[in-house]
C-alpha atoms as a PDB file:
ATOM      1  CA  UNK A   1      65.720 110.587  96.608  1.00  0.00           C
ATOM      2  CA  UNK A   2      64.443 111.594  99.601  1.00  0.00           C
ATOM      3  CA  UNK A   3      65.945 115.073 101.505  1.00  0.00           C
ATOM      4  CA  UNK A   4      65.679 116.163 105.059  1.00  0.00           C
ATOM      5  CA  UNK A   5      64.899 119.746 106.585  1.00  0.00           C
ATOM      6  CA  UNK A   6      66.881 122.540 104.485  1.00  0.00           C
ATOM      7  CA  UNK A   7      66.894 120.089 101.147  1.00  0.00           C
ATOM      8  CA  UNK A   8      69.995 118.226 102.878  1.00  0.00           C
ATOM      9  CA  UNK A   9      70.673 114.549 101.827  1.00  0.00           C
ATOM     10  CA  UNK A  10      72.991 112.039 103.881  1.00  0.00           C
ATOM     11  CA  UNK A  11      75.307 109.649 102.009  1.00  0.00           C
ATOM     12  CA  UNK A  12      76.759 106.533 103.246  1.00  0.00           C
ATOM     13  CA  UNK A  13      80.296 105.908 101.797  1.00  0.00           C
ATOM     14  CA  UNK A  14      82.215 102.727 103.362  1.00  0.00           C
ATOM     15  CA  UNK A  15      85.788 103.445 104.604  1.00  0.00           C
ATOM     16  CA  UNK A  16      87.250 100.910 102.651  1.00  0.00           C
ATOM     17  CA  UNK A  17      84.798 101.506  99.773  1.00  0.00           C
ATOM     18  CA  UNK A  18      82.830  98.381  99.899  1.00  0.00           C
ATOM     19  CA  UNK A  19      79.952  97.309 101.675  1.00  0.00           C
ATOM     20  CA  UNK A  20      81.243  93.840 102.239  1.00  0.00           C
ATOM     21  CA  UNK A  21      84.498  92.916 102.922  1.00  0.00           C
ATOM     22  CA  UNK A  22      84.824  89.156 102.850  1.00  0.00           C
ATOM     23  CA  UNK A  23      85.961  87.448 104.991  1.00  0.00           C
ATOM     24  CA  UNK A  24      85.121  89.570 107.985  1.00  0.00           C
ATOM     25  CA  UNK A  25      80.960  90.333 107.044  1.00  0.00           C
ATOM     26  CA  UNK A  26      79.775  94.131 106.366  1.00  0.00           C
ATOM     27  CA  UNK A  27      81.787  96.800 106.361  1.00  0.00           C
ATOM     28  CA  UNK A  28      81.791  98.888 110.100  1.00  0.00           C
ATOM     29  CA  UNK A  29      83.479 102.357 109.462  1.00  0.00           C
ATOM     30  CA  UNK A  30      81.780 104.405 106.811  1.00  0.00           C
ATOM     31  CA  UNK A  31      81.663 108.348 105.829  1.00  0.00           C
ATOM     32  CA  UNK A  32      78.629 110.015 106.515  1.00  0.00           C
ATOM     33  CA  UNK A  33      78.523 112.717 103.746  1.00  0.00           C
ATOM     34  CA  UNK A  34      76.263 116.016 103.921  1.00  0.00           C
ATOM     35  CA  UNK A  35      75.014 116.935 100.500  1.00  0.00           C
ATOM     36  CA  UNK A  36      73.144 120.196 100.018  1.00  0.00           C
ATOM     37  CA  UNK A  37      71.553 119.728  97.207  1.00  0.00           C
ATOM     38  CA  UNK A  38      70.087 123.466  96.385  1.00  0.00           C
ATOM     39  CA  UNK A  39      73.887 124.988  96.559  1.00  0.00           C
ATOM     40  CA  UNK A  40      75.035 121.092  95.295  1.00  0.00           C
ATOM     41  CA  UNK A  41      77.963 121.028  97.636  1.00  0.00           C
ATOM     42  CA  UNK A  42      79.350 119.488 100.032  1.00  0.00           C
ATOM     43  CA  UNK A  43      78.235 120.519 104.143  1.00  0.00           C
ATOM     44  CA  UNK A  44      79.906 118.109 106.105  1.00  0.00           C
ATOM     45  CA  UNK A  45      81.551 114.773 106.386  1.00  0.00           C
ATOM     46  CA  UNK A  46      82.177 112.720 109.903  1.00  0.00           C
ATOM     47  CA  UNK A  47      83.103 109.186 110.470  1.00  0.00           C
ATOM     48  CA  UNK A  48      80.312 106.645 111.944  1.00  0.00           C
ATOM     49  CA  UNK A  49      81.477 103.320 113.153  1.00  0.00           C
ATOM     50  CA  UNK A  50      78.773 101.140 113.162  1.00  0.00           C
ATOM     51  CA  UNK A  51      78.862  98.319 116.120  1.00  0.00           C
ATOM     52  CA  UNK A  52      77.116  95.125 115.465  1.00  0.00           C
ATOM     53  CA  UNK A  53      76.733  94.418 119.360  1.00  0.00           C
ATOM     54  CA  UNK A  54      74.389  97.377 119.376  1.00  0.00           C
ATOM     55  CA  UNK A  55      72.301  97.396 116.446  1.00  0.00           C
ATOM     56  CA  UNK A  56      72.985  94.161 114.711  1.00  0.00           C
ATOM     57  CA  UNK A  57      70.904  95.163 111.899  1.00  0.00           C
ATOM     58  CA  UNK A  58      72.996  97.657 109.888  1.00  0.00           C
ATOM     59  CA  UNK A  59      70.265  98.952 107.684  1.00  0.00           C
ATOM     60  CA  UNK A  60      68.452 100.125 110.725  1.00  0.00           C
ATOM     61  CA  UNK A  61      71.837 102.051 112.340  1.00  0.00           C
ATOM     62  CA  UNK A  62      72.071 103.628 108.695  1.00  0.00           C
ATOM     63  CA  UNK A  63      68.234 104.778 109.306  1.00  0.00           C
ATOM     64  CA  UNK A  64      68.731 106.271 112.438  1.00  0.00           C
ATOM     65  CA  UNK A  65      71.750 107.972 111.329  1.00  0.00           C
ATOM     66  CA  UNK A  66      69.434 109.890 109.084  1.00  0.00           C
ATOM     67  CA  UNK A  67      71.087 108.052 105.878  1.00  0.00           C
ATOM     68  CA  UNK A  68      68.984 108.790 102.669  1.00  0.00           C
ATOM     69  CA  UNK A  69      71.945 106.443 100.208  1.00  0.00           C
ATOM     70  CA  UNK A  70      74.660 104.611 100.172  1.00  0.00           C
ATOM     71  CA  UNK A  71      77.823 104.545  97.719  1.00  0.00           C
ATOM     72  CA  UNK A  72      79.873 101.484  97.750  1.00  0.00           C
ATOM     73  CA  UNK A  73      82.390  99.834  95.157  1.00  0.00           C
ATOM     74  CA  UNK A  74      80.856  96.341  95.725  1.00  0.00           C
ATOM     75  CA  UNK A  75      78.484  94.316  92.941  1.00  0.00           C
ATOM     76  CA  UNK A  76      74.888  94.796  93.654  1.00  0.00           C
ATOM     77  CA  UNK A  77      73.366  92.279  96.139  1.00  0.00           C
ATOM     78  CA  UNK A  78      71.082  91.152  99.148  1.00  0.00           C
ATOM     79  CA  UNK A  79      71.782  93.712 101.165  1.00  0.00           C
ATOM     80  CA  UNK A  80      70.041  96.158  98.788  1.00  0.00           C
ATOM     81  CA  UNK A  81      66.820  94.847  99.621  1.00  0.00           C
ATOM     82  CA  UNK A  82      67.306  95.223 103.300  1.00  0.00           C
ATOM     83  CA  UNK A  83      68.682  98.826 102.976  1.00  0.00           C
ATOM     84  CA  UNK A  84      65.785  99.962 100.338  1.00  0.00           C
ATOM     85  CA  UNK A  85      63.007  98.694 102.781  1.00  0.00           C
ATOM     86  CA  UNK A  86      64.693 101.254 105.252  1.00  0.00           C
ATOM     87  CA  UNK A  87      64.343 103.833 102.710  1.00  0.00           C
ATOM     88  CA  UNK A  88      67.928 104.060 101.639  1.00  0.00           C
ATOM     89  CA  UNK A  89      69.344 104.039  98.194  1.00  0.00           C
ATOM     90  CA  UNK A  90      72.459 102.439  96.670  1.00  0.00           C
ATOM     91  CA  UNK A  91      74.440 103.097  94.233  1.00  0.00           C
ATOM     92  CA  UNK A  92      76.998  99.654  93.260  1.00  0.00           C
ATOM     93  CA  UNK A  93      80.415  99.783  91.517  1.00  0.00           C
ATOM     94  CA  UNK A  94      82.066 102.974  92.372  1.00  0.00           C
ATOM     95  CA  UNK A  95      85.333 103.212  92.676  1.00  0.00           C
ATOM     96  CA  UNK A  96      87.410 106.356  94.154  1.00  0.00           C
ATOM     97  CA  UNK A  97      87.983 108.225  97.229  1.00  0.00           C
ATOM     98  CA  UNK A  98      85.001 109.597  99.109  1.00  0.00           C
ATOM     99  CA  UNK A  99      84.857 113.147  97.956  1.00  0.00           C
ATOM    100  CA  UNK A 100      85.030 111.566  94.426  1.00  0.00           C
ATOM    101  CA  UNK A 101      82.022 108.963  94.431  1.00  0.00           C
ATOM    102  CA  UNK A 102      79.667 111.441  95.773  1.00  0.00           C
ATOM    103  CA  UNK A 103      80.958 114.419  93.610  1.00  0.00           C
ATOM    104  CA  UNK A 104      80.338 111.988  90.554  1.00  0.00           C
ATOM    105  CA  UNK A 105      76.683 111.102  92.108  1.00  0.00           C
ATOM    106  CA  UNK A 106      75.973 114.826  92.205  1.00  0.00           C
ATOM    107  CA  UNK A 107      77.358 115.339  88.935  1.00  0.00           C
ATOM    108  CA  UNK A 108      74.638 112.762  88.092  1.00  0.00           C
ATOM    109  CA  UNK A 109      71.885 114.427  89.957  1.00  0.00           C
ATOM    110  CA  UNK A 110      69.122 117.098  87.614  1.00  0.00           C
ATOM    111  CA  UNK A 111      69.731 120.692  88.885  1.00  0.00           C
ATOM    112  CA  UNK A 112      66.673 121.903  90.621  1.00  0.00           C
ATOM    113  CA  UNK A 113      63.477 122.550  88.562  1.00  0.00           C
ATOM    114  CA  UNK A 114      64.752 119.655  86.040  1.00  0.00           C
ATOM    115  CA  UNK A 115      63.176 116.150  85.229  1.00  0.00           C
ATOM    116  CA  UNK A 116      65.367 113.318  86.526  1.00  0.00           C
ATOM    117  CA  UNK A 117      66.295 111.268  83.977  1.00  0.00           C
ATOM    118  CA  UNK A 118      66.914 107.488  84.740  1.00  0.00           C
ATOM    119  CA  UNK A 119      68.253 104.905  82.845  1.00  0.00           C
ATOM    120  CA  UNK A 120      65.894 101.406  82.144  1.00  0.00           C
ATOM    121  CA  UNK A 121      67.419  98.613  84.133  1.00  0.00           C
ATOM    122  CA  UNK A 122      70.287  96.250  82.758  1.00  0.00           C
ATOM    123  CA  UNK A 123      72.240  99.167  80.963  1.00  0.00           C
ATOM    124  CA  UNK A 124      70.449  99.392  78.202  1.00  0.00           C
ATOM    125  CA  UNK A 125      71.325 102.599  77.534  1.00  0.00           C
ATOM    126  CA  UNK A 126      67.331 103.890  76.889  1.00  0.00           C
ATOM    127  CA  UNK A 127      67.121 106.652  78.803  1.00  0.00           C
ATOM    128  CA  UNK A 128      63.716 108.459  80.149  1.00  0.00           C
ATOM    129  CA  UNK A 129      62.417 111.602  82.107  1.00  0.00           C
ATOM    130  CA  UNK A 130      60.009 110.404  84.894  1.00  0.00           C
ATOM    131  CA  UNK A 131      58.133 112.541  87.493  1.00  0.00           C
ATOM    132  CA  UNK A 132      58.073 112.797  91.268  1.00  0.00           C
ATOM    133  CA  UNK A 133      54.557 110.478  92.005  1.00  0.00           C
ATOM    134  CA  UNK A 134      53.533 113.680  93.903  1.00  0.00           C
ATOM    135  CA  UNK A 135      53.246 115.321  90.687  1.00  0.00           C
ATOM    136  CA  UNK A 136      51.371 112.302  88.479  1.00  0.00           C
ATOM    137  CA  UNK A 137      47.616 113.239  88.257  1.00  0.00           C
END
């Protein structure tokens, strides 16, 4: 997860909850959430409308929004790719209002000083603790 100035993070949550919305493309109107992740609350949340005409690329308007993730309700597909080689992480198939989704991310995040612990692709429930690379050597 990467963290700005001040150990802030900046979550993407669509309006409508998903990132596509078929039959009109990619979703436009998403929360931008504030996440302060040594207090684990909340800081702000503003509405972004993202227009195509400007930046047609919508990973890239994400980026310069400062966006480190993105919560969404939809299936996992192609436009992860696109969003993780701006540097933003998704998160696929959660459903709620806004404050919920990112309270139940947080809930999911190590406190401070903790190992994350991830779970091995495909749900197969095995479960390890990994390390930051900057701390491998």
């Amino acid at each position: 997860m990467k963290t700005n100035r001040n150990n802030m993070t900046r979550i993407a949550v669509p309006y409508y909850g998903a990132l596509s919305l078929p039959p009109s493309g990619l979703s436009r109107v998403f929360f931008l959430v504030e996440v302060n992740m040594d207090t684990r609350s909340v800081n702000n949340i503003s509405l972004q409308v993202w227009n195509p005409k400007k930046e047609p690329n919508l990973s890239s308007w994400l980026r310069q929004l400062g966006t480190n993730g993105v919560i969404c309700s939809d299936n996992p597909s192609q436009y992860e790719v696109a969003l993780n080689t701006e540097g933003i992480w998704v998160q696929w198939k959660q459903e709620g209002e806004v404050h919920e989704v990112v309270e139940k991310w947080l809930q999911s995040k190590p406190e401070q000083g903790q190992a994350p612990v991830y779970e091995s692709p495909a749900g197969s429930g095995v479960t390890c603790a990994l390390k930051p690379a900057w701390q491998l050597g």
